[in-house]
C-alpha atoms as a PDB file:
ATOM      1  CA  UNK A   1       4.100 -17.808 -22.200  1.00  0.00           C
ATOM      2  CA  UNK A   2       5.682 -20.270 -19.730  1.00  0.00           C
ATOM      3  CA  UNK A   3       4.996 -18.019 -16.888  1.00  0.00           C
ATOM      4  CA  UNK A   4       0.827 -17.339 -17.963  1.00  0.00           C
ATOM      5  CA  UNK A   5       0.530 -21.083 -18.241  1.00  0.00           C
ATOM      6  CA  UNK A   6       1.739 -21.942 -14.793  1.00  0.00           C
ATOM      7  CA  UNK A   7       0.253 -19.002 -13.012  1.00  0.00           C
ATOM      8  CA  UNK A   8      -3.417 -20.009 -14.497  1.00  0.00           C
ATOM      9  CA  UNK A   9      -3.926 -22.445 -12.301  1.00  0.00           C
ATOM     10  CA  UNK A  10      -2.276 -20.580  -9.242  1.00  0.00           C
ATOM     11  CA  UNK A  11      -5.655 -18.111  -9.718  1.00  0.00           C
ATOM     12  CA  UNK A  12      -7.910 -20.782 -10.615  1.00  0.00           C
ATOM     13  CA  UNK A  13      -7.453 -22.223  -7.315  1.00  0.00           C
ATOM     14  CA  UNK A  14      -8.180 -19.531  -5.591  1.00  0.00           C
ATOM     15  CA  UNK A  15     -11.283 -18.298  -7.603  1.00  0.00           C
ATOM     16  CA  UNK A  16     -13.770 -20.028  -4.867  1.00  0.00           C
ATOM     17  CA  UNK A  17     -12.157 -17.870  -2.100  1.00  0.00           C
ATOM     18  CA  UNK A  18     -12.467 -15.093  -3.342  1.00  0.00           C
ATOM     19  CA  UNK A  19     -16.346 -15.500  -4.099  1.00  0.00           C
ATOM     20  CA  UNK A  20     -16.714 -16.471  -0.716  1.00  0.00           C
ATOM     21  CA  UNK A  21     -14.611 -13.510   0.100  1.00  0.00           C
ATOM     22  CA  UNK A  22     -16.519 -11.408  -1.683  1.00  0.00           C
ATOM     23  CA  UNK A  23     -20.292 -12.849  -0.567  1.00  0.00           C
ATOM     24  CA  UNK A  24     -18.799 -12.402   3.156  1.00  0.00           C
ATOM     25  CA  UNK A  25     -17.789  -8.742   2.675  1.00  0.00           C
ATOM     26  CA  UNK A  26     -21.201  -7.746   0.985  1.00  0.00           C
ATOM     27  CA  UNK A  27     -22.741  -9.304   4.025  1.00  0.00           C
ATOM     28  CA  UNK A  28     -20.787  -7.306   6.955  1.00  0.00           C
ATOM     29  CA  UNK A  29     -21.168  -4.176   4.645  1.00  0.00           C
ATOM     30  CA  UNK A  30     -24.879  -4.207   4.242  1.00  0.00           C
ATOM     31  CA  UNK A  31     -25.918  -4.780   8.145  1.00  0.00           C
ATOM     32  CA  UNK A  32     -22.787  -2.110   9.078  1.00  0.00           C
ATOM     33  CA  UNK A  33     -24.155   0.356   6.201  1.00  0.00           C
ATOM     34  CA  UNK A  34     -28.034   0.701   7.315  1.00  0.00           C
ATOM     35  CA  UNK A  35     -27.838  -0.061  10.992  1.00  0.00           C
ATOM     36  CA  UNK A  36     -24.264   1.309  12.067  1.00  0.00           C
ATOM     37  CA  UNK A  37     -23.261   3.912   9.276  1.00  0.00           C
ATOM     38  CA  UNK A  38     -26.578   6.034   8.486  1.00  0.00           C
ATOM     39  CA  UNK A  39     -28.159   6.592  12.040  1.00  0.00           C
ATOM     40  CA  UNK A  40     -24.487   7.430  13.473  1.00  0.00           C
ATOM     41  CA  UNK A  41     -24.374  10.169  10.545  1.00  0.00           C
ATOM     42  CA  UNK A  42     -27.331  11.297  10.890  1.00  0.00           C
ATOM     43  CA  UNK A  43     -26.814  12.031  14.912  1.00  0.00           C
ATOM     44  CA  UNK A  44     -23.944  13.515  14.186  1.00  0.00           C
ATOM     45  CA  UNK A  45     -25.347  16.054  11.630  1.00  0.00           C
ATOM     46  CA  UNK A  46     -28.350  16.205  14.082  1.00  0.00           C
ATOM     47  CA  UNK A  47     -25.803  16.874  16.760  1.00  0.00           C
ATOM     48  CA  UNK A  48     -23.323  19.907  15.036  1.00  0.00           C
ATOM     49  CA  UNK A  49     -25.890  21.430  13.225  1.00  0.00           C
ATOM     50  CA  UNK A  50     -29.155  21.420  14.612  1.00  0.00           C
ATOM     51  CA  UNK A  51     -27.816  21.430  18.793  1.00  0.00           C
ATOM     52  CA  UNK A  52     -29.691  18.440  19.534  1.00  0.00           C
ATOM     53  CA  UNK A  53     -33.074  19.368  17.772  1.00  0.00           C
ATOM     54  CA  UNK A  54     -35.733  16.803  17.606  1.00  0.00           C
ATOM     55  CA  UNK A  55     -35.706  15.038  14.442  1.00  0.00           C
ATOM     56  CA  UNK A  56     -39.803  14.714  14.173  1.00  0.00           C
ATOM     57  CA  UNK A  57     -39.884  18.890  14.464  1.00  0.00           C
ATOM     58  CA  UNK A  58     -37.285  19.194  12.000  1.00  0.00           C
ATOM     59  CA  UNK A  59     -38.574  17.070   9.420  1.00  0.00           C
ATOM     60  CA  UNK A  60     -42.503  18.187   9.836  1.00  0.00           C
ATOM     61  CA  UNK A  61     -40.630  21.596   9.211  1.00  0.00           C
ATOM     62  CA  UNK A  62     -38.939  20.302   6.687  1.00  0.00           C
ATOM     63  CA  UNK A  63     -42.491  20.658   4.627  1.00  0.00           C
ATOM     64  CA  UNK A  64     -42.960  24.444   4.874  1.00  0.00           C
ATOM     65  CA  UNK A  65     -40.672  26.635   2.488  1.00  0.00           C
ATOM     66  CA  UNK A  66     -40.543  28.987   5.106  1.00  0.00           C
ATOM     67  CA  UNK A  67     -39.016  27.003   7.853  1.00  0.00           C
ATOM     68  CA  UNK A  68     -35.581  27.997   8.642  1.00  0.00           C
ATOM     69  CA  UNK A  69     -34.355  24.514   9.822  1.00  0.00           C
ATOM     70  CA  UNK A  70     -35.434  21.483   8.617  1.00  0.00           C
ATOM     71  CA  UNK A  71     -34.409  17.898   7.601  1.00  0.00           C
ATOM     72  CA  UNK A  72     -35.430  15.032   5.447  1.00  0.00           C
ATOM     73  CA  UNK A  73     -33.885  11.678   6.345  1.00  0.00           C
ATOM     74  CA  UNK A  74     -36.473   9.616   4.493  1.00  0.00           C
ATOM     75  CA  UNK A  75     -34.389   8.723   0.795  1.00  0.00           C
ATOM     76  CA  UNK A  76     -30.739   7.666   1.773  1.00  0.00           C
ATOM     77  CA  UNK A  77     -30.144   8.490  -2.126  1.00  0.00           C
ATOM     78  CA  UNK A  78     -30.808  12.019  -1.014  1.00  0.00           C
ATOM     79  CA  UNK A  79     -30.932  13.767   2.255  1.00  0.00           C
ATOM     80  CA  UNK A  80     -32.034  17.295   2.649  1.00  0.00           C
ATOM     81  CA  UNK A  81     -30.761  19.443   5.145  1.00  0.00           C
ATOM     82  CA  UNK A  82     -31.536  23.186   5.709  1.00  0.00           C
ATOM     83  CA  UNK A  83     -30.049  25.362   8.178  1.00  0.00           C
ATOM     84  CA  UNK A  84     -28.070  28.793   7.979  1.00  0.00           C
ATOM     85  CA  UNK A  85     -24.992  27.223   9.368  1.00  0.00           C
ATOM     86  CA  UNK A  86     -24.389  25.840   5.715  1.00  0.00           C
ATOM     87  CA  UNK A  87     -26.990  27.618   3.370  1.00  0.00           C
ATOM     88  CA  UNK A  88     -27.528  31.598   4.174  1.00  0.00           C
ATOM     89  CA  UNK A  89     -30.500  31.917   1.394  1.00  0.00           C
ATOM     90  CA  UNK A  90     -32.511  29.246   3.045  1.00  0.00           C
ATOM     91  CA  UNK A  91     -31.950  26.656  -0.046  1.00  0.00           C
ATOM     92  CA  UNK A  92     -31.534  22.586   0.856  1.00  0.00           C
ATOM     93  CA  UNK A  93     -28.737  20.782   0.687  1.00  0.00           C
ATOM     94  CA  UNK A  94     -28.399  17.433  -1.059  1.00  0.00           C
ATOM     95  CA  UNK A  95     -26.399  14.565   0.278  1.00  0.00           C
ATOM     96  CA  UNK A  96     -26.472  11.352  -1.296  1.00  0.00           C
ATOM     97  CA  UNK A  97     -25.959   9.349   1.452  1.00  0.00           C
ATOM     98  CA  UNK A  98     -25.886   5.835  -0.054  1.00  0.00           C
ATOM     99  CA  UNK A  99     -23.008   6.864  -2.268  1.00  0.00           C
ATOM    100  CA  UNK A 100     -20.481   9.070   0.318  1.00  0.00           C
ATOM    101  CA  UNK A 101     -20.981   6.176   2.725  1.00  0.00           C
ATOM    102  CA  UNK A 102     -21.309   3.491   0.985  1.00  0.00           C
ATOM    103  CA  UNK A 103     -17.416   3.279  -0.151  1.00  0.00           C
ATOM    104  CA  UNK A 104     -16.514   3.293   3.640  1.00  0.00           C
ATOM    105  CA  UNK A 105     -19.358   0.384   4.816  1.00  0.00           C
ATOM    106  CA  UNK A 106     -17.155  -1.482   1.771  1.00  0.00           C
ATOM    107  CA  UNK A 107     -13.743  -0.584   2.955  1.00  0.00           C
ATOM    108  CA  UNK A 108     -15.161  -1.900   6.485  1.00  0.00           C
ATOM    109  CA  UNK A 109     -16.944  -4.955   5.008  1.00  0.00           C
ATOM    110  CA  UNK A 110     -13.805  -6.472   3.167  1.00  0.00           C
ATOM    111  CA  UNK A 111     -11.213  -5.866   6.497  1.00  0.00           C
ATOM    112  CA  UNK A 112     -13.966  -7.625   8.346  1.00  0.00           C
ATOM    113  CA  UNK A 113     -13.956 -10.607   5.441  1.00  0.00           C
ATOM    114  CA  UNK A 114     -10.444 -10.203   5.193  1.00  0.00           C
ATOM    115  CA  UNK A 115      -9.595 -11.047   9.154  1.00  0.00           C
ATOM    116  CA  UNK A 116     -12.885 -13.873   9.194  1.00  0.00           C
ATOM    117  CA  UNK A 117     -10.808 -15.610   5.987  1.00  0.00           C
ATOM    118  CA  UNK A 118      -7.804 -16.367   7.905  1.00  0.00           C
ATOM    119  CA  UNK A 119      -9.619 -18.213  10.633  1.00  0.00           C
ATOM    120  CA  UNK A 120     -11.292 -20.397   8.112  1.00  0.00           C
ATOM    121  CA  UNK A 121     -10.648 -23.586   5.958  1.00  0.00           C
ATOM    122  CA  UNK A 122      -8.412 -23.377   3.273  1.00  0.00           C
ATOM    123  CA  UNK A 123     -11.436 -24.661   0.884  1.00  0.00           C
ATOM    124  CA  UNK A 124     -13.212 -21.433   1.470  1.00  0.00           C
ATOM    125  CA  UNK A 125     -11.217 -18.689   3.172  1.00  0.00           C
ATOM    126  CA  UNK A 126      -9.056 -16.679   1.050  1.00  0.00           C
ATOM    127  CA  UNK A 127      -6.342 -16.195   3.344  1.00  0.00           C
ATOM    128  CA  UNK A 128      -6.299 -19.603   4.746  1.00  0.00           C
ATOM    129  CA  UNK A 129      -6.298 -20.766   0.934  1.00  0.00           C
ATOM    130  CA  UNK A 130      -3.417 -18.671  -0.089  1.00  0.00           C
ATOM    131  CA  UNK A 131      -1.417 -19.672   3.045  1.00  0.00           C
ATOM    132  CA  UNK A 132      -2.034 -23.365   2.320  1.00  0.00           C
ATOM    133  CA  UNK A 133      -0.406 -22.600  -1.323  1.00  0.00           C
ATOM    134  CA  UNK A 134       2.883 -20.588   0.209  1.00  0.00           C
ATOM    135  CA  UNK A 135       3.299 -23.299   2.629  1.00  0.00           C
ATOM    136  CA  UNK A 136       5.158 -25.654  -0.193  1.00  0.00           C
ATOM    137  CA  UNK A 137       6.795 -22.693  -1.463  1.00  0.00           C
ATOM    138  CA  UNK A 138       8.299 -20.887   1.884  1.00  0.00           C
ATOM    139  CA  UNK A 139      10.629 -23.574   4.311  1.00  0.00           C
ATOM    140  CA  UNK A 140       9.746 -21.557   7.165  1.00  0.00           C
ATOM    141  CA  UNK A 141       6.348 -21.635   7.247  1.00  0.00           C
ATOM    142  CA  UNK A 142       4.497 -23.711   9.482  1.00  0.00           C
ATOM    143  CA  UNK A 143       1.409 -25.761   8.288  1.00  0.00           C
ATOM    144  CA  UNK A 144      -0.505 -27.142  11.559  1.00  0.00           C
ATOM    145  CA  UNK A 145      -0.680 -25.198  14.998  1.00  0.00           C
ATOM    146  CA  UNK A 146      -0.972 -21.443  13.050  1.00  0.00           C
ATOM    147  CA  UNK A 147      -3.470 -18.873  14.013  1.00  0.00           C
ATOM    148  CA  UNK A 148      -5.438 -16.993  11.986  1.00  0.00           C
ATOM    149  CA  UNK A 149      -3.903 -13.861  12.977  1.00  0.00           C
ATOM    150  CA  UNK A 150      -0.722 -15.411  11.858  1.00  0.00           C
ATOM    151  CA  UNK A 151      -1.756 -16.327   8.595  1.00  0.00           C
ATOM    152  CA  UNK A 152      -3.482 -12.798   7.987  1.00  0.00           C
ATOM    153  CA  UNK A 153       0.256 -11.255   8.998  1.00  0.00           C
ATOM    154  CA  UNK A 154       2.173 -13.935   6.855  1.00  0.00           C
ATOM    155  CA  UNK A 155       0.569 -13.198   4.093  1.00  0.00           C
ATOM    156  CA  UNK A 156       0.727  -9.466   4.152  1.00  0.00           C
ATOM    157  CA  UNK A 157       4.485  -9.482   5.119  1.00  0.00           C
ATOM    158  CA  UNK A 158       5.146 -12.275   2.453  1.00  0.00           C
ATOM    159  CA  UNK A 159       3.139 -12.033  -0.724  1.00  0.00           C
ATOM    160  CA  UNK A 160       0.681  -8.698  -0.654  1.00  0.00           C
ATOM    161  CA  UNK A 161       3.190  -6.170   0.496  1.00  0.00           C
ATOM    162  CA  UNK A 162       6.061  -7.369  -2.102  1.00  0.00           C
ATOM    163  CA  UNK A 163       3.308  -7.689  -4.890  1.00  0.00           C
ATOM    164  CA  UNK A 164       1.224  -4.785  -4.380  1.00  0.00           C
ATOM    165  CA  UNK A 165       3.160  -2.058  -2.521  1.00  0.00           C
ATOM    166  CA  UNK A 166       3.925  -0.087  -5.442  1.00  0.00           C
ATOM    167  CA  UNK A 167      -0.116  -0.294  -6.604  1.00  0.00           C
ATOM    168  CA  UNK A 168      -0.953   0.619  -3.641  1.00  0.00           C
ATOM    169  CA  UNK A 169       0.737   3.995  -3.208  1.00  0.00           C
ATOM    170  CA  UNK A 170       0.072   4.898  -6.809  1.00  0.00           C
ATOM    171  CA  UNK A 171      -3.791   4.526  -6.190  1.00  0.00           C
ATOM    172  CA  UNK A 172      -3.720   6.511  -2.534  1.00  0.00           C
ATOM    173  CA  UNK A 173      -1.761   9.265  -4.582  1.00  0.00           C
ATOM    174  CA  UNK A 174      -4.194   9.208  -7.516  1.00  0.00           C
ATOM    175  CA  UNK A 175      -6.721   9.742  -5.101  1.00  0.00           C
ATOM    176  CA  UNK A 176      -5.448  12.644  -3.384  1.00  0.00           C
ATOM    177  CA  UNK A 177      -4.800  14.106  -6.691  1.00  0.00           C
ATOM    178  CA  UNK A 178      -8.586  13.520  -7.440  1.00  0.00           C
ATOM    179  CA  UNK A 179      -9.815  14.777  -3.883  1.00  0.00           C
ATOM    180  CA  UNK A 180      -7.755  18.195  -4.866  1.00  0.00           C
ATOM    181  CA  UNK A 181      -9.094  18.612  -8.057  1.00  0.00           C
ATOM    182  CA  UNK A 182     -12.747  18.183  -6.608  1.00  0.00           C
ATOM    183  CA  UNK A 183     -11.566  21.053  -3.946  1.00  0.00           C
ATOM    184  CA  UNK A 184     -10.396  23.246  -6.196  1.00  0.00           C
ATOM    185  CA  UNK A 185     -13.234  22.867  -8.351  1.00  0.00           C
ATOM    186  CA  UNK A 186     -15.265  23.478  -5.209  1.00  0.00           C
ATOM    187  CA  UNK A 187     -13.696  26.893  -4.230  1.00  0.00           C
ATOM    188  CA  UNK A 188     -13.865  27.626  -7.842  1.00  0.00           C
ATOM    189  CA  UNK A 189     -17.525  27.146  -7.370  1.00  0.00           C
ATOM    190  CA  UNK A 190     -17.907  24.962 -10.619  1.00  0.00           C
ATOM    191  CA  UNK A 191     -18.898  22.443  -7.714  1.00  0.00           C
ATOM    192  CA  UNK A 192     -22.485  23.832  -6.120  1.00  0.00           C
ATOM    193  CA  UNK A 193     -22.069  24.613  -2.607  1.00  0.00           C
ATOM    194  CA  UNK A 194     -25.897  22.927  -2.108  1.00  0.00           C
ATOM    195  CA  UNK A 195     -24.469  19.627  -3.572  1.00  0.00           C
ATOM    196  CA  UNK A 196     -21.393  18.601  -1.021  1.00  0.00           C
ATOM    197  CA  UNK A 197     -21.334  14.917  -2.397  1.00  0.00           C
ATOM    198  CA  UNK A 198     -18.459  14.866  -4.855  1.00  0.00           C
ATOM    199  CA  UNK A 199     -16.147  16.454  -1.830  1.00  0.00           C
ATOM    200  CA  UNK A 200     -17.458  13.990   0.933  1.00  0.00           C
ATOM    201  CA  UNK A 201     -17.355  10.838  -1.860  1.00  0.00           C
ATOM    202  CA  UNK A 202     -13.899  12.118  -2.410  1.00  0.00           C
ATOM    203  CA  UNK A 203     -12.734  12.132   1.101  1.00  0.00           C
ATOM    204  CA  UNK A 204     -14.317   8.881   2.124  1.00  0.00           C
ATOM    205  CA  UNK A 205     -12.718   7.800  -0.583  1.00  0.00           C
ATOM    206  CA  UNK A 206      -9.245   8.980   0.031  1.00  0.00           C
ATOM    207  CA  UNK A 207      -9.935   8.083   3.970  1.00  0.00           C
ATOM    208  CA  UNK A 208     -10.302   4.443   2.819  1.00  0.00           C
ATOM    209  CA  UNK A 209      -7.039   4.598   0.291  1.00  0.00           C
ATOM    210  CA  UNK A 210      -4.675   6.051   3.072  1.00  0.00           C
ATOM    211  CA  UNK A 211      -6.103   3.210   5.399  1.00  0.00           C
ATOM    212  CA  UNK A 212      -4.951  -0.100   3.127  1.00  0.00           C
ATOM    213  CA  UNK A 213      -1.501   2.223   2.348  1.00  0.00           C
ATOM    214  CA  UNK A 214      -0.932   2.455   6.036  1.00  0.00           C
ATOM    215  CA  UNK A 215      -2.092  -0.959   6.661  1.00  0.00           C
ATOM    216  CA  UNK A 216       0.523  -2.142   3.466  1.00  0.00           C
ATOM    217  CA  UNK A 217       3.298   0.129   5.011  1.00  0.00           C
ATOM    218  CA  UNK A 218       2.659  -1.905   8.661  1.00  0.00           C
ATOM    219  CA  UNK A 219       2.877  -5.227   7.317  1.00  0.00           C
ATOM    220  CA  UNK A 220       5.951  -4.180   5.218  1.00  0.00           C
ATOM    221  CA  UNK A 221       8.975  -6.114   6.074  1.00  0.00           C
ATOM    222  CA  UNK A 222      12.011  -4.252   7.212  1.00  0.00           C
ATOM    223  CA  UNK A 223      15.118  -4.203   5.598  1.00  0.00           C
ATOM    224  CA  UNK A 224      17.039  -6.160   8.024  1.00  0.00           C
ATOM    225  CA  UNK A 225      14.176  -9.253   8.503  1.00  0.00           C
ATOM    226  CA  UNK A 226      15.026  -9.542   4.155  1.00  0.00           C
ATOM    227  CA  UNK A 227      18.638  -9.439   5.185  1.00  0.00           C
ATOM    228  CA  UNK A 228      18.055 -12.466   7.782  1.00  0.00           C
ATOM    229  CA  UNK A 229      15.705 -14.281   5.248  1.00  0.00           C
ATOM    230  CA  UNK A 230      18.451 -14.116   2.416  1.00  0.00           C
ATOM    231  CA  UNK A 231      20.481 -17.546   3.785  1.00  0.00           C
ATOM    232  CA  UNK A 232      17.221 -19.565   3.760  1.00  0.00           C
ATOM    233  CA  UNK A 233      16.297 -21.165   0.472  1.00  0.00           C
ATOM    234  CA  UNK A 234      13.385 -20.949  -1.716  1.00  0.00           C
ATOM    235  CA  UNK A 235      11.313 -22.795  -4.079  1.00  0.00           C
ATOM    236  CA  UNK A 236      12.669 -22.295  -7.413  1.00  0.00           C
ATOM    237  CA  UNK A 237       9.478 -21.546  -9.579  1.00  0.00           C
ATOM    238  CA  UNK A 238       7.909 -19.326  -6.739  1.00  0.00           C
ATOM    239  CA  UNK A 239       8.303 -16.475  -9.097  1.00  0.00           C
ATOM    240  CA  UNK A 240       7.248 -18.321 -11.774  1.00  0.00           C
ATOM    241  CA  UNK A 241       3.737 -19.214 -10.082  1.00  0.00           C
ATOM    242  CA  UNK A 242       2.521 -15.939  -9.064  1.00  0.00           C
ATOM    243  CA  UNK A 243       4.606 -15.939  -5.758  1.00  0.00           C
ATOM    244  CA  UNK A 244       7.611 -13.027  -5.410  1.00  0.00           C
ATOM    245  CA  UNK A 245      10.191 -13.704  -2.911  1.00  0.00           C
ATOM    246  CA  UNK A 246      11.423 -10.766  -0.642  1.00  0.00           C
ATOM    247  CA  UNK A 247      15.232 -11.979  -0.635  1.00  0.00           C
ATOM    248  CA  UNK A 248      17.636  -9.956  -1.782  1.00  0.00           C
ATOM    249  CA  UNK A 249      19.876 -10.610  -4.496  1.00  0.00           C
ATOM    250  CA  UNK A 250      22.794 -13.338  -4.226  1.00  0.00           C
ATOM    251  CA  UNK A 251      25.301 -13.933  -6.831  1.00  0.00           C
ATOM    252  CA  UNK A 252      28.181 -16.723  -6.715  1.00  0.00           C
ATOM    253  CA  UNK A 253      31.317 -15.947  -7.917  1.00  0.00           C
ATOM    254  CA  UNK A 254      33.663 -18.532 -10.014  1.00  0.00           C
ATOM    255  CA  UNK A 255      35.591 -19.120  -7.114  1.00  0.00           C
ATOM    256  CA  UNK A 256      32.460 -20.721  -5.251  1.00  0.00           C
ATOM    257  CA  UNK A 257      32.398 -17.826  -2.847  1.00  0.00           C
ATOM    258  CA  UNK A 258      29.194 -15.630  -2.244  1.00  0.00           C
ATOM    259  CA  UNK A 259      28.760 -11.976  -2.551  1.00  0.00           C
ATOM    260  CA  UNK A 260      25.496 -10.716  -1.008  1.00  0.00           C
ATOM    261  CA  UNK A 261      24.371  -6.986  -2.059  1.00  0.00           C
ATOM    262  CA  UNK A 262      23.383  -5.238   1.037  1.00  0.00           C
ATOM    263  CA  UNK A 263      22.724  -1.646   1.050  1.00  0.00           C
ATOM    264  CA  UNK A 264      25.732  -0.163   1.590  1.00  0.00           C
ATOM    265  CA  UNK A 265      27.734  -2.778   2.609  1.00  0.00           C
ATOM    266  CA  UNK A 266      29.315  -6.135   0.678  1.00  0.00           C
ATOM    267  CA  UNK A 267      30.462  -8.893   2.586  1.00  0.00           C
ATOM    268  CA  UNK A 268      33.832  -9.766   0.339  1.00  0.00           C
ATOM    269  CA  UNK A 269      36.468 -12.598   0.348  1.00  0.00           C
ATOM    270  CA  UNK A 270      39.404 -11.604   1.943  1.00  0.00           C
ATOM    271  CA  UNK A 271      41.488 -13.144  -0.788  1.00  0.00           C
ATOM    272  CA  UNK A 272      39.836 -10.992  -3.539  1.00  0.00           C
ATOM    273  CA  UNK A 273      40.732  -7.869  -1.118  1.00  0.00           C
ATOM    274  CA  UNK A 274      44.045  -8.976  -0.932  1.00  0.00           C
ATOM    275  CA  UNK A 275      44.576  -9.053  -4.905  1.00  0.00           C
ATOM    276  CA  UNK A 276      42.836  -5.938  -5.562  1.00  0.00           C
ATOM    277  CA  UNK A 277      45.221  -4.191  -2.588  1.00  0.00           C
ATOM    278  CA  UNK A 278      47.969  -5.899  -4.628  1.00  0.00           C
ATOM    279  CA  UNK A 279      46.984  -4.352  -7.681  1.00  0.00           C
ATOM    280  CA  UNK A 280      46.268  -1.203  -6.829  1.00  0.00           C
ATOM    281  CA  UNK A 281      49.912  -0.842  -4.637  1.00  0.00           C
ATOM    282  CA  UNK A 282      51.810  -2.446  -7.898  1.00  0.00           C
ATOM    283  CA  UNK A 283      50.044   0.023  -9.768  1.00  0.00           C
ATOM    284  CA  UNK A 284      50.996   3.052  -8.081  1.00  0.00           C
ATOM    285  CA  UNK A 285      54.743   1.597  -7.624  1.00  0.00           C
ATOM    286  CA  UNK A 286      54.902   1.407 -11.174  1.00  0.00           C
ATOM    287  CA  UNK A 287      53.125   4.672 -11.678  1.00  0.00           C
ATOM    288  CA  UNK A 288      55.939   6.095  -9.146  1.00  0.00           C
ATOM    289  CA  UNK A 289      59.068   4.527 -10.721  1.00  0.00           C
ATOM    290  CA  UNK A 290      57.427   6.174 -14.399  1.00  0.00           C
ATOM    291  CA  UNK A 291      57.263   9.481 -12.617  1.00  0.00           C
ATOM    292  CA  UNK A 292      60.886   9.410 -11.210  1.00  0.00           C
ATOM    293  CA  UNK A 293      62.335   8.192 -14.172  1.00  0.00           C
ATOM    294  CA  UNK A 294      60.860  11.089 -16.565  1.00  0.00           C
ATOM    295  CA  UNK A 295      62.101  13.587 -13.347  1.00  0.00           C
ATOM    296  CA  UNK A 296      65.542  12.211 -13.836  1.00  0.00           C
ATOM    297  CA  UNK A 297      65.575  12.289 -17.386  1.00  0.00           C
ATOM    298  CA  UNK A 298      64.828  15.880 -17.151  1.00  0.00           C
ATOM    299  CA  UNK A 299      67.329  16.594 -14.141  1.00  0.00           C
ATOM    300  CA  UNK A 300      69.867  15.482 -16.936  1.00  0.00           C
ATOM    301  CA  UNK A 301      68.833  17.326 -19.521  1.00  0.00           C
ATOM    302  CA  UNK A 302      68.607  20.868 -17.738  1.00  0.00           C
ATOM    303  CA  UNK A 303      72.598  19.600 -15.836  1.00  0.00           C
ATOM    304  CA  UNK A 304      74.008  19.412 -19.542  1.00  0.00           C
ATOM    305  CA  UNK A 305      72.463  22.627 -20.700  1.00  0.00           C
ATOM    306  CA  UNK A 306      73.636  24.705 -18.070  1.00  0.00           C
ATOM    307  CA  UNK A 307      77.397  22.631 -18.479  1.00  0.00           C
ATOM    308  CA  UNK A 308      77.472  24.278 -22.226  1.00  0.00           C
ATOM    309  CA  UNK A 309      76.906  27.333 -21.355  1.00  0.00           C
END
């Protein structure tokens, strides 16, 4: 309960930067979407398909049944394309544009809001706003004199990677799990081969997943910049306010020494090594003397034997 009530007002105060994050990446998608997105797909389909045709022929052809070729760019919500290369009975093909492209005009809107944020104020950019906040919590981190591109890199090193690395590659995997099932449902022919959009929606959707895991997986710190982070000191409620360190674990040990868990290697006293080397060797002398003694006792036993007899 202790932890909700401090991290409240951790996302409260970042609520307005993520509207204007939102409003900014809605605005670079739309433009990008109708003006960027659509005409480059529909030269490229023009382009593989067609050889280069001109668009007016093919979509005056487009009218008559008969017509081989023919294409209908008019409704984004869906375009109709006929050609042998994809349909041998002369049927049209439906592609709802707005939706298979759509999802990558977002993915493109928000890293465009996302790199614009960390060049603004700290009142309205949601990078600058959330590097403001780690500045009292991180000793390191500079607060004047930082570029943008510094903040953007901070806070994907230092708070999204640590936070969200796990989410991250569970969603890209849940998507290629979906974009198989759609395949296989494709080849099983469930999936109409005239209606192509839940394959393309699933690979623009995948397309966009494995670029924020690779992106995640760049920023990712490596294991040796945690190791030369783990001397510095941190705020202690950082955890506590929505903020998760990347330093690895330190634990002191009654004698006022320090242990620090590596990977495979631990950094211990040389007095402690001593005492456990002097265990183990009085140990194994004891151990020894226990074994020569019952030898002995035996050697004994089998001498007065054989003496009787």
């Amino acid at each position: 309960m202790k932890t909700s009530m401090i991290s409240a007002p951790y996302a409260q105060q970042h609520s307005s930067q993520l509207i204007v994050f939102i409003i900014m990446a809605l605005v670079c998608a739309v433009p990008f979407h109708h003006f960027v997105l659509l005409p480059g797909a529909q030269s490229l389909l023009l382009s593989s398909l067609f050889h280069h045709s001109d668009l007016a022929t093919l979509t005056a052809s487009m009218a008559s049944k008969s017509a081989p070729m023919g294409v209908d760019f008019s409704n984004a919500f869906a375009w109709k394309l006929r050609t042998p290369l994809l349909s041998a009975t002369g049927e049209d093909i439906i592609i709802h544009a707005h939706l298979v492209l759509g999802i990558i005009s977002l993915f493109v809107g928000s890293i465009v809001s996302f790199c614009v944020s960390g060049f603004l104020s700290p009142t309205t950019g949601f990078i600058a706003g959330h590097y403001e906040t780690l500045h009292a919590h991180f000793q390191e981190v500079p607060k004047e004199g930082v570029s943008g591109f510094s903040k953007i890199s901070f806070f994907m090193r230092r708070y999204f990677s640590s936070r969200y690395s796990n989410d991250v590659n569970g969603i890209a995997y849940m998507g290629a799990a979906l974009l198989i099932v759609i395949i296989g449902l494709r080849g099983l022919k469930i999936i109409p081969s005239l209606q192509p959009t839940p394959v393309i929606f699933a690979i623009s959707l995948e397309f966009c997943l494995l670029m924020i895991l690779g992106l995640t997986m760049y920023f990712t710190p490596e294991d040796n910049e945690d190791l030369q982070r783990g001397s510095h000191a941190t705020h202690p409620h950082a955890s506590s306010q929505g903020i998760a360190p990347q330093y690895p674990p330190i634990i002191t040990l009654p004698e006022g020494t320090v242990l620090v868990n590596e990977k495979e290697k631990l950094h211990v006293p040389h007095e402690l090594i001593r005492e456990v080397m002097m265990d183990i060797m009085r140990e194994s002398m004891e151990s020894t003397k226990t074994v020569m003694g019952n030898g002995i006792g035996h050697m004994g036993n089998g001498i007065g034997q054989s003496g009787k007899h």
